[in-house]
N, C-alpha and C. Protein backbone atom coordinates (compact mmCIF):
# COMPACT_ATOMS: atom_id res chain seq x y z
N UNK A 1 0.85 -1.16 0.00
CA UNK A 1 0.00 0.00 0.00
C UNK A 1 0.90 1.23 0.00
N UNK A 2 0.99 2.26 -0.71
CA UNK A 2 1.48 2.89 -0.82
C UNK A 2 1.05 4.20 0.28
N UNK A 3 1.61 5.46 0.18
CA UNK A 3 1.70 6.37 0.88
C UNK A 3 0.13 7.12 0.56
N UNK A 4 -0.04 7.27 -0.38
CA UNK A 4 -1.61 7.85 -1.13
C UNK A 4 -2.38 7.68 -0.63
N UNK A 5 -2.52 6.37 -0.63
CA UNK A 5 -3.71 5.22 0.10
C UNK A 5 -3.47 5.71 0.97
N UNK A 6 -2.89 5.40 2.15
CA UNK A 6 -2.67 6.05 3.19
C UNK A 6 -3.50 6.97 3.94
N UNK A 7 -3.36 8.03 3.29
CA UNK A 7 -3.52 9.49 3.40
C UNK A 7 -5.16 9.35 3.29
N UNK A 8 -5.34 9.05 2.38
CA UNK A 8 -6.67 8.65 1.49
C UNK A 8 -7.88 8.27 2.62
N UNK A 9 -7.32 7.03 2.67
CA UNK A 9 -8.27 5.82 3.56
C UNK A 9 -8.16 6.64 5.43
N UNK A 10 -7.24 7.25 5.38
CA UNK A 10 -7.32 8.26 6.63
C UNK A 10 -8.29 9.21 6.66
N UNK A 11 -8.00 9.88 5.72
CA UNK A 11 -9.07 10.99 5.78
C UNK A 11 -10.24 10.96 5.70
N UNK A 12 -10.78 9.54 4.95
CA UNK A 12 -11.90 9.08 4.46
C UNK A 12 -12.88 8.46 6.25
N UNK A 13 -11.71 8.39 6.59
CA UNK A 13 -11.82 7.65 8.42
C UNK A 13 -12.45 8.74 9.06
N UNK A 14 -11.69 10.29 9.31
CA UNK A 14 -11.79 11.35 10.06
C UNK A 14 -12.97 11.15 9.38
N UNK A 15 -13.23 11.77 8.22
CA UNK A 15 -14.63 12.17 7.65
C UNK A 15 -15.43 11.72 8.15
N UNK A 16 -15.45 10.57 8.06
CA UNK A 16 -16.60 10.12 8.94
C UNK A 16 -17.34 9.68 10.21
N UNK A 17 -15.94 9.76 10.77
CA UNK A 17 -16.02 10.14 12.06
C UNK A 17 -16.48 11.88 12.19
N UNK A 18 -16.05 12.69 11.92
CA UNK A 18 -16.90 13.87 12.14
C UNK A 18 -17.94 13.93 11.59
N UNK A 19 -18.91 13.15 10.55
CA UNK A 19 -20.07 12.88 10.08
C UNK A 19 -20.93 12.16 10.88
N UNK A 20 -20.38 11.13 11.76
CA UNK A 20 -20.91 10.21 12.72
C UNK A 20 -21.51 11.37 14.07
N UNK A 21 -20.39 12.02 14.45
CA UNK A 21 -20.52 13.33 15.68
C UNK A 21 -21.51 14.36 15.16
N UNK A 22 -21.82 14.92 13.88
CA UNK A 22 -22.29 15.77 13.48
C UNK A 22 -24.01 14.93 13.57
N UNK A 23 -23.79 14.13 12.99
CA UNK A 23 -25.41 13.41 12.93
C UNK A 23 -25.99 12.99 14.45
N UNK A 24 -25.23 12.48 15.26
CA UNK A 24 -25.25 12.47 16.46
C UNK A 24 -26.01 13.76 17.58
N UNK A 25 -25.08 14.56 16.91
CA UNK A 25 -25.49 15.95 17.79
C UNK A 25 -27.05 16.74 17.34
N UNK A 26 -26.99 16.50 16.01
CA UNK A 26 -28.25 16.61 15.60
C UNK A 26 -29.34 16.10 15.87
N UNK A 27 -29.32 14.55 15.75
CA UNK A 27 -30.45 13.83 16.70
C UNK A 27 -30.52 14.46 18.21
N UNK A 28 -29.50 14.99 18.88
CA UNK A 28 -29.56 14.91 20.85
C UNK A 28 -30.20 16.63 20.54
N UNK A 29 -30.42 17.74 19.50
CA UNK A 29 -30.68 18.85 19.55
C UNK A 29 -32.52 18.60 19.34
N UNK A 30 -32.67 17.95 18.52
CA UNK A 30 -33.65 17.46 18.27
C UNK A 30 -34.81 16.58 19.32
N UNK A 31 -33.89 16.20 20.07
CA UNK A 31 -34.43 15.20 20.93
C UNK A 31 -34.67 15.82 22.25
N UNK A 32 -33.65 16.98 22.80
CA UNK A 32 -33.63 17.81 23.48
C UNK A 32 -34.86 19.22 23.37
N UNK A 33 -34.88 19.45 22.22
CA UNK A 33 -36.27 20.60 21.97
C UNK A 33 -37.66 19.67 22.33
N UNK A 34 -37.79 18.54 21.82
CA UNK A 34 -38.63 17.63 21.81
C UNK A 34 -38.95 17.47 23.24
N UNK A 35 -38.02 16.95 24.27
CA UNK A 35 -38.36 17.02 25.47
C UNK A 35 -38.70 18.11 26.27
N UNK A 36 -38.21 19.19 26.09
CA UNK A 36 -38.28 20.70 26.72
C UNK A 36 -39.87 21.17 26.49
N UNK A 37 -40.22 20.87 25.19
CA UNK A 37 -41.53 20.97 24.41
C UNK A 37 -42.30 20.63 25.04
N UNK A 38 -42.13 19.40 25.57
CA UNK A 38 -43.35 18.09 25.89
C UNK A 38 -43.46 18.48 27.80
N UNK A 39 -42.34 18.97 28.24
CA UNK A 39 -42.07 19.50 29.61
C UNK A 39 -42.71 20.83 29.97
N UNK A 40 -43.14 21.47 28.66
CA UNK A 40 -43.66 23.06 28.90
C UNK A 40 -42.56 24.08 29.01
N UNK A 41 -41.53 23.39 28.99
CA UNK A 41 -40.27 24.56 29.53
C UNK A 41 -39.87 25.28 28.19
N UNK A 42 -39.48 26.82 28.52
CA UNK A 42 -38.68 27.41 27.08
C UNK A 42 -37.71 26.57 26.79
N UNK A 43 -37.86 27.02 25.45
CA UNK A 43 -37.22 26.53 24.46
C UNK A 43 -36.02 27.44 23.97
N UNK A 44 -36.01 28.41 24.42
CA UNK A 44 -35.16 29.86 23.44
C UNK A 44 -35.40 30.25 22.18
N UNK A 45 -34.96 30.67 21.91
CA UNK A 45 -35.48 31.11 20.01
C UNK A 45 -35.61 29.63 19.42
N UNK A 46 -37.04 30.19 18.68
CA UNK A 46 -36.89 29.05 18.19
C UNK A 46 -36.05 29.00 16.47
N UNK A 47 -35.64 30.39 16.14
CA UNK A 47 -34.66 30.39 15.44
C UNK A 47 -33.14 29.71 15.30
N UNK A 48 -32.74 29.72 16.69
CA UNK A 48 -31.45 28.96 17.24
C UNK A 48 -31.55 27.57 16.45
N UNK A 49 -33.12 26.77 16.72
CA UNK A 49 -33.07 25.51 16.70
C UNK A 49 -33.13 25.48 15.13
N UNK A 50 -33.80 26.03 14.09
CA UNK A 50 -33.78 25.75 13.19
C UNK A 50 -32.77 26.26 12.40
N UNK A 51 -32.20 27.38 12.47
CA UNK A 51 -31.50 28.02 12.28
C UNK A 51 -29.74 26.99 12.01
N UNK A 52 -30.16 26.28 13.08
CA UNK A 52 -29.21 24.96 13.59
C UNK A 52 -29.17 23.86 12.39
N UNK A 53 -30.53 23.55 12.02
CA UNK A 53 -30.65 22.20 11.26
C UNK A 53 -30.64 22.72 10.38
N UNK A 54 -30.96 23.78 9.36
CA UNK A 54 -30.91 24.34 8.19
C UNK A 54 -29.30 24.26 8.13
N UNK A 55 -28.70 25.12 8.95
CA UNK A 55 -27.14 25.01 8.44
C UNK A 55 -26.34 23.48 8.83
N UNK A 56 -26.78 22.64 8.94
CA UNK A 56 -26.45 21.33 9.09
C UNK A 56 -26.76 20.76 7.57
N UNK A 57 -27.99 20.47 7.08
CA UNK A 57 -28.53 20.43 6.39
C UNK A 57 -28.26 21.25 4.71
N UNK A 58 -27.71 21.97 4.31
CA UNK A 58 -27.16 22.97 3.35
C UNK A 58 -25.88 22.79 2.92
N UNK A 59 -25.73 22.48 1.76
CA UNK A 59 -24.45 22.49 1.41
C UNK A 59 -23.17 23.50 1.85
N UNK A 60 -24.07 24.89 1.76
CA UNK A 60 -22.75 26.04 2.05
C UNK A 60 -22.99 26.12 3.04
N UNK A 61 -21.69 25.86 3.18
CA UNK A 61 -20.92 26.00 4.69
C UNK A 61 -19.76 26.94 4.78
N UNK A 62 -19.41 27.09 6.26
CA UNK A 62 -17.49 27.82 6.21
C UNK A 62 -16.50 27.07 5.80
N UNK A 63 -16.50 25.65 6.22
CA UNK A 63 -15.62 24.86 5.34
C UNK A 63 -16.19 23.70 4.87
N UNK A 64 -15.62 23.33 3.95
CA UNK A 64 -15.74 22.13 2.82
C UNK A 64 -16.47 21.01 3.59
N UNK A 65 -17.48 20.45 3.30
CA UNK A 65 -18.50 19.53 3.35
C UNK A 65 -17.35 18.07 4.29
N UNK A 66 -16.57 17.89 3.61
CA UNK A 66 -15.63 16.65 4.15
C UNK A 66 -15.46 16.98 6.01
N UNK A 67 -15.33 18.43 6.05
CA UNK A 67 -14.96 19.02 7.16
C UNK A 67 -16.14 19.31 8.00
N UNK A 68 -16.50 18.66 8.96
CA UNK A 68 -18.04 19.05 9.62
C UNK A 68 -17.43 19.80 11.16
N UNK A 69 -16.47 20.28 11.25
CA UNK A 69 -16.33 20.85 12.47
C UNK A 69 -17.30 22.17 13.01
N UNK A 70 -17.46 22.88 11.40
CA UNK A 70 -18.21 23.67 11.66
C UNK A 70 -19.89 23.40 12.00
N UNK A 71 -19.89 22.43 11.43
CA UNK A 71 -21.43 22.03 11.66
C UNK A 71 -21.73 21.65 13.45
N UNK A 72 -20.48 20.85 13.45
CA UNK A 72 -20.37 20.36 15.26
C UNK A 72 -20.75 21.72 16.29
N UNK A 73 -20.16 22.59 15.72
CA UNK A 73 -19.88 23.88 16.67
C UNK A 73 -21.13 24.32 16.33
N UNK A 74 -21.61 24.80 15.32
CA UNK A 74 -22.81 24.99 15.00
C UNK A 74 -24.36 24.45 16.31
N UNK A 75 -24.04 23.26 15.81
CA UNK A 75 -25.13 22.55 16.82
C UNK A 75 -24.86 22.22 18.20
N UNK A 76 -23.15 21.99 18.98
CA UNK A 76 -23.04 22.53 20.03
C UNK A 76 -23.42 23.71 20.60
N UNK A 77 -23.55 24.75 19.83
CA UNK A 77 -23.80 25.73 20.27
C UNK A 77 -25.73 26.35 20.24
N UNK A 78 -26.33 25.68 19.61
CA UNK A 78 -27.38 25.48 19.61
C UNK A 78 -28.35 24.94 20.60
N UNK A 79 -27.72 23.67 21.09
CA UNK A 79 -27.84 23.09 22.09
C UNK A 79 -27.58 23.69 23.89
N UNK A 80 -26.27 24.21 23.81
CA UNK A 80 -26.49 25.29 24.79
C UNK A 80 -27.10 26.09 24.81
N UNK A 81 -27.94 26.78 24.05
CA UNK A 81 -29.19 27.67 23.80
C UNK A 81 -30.09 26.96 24.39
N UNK A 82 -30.51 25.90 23.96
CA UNK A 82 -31.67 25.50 24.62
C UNK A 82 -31.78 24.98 26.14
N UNK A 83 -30.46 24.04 26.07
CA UNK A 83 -30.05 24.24 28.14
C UNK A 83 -30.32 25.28 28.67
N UNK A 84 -29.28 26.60 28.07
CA UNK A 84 -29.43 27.47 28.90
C UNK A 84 -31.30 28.33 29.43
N UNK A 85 -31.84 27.54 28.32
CA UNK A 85 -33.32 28.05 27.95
C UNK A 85 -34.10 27.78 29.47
N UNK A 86 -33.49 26.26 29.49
CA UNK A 86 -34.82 25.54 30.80
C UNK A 86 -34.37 26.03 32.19
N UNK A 87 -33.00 26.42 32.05
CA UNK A 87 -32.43 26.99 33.72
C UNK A 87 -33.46 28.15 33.91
């Protein structure tokens, strides 16, 4: 196997490992409004939340599609919106 491969079959790894975290976080944002909902408790904007899945969801992004860090931060940060909502 050469050095290419390598590189290749690595990155192809990360990718999807930050695709795995990104889809992840999305379901627990989702699942989290859902419960808050069903609890009566605020929610915070409900812009935050969609605002969240739209840019998850959309091709343009800040960086390149392979790269979901931004999406992570995105919906981390979304998610603390809505925590901070029910305190």
């Amino acid at each position: 196997m050469d050095t290419t491969t390598a590189v290749i079959g690595a990155a192809a790894v990360l990718a999807a490992a930050a695709l795995t975290v990104a889809v992840v976080l999305l379901v627990r944002l989702v699942r989290t409004r859902r419960v808050l909902r069903e609890a009566g408790l605020p929610t915070g904007p409900g812009w935050v939340f969609w605002g969240a899945v739209i840019y998850v969801v959309l091709p343009a992004d800040l960086l390149p599609d392979p790269v979901y860090l931004d999406d992570i931060g995105v919906l981390l940060l979304a998610l603390r919106t809505l925590r901070a909502a029910r305190c």
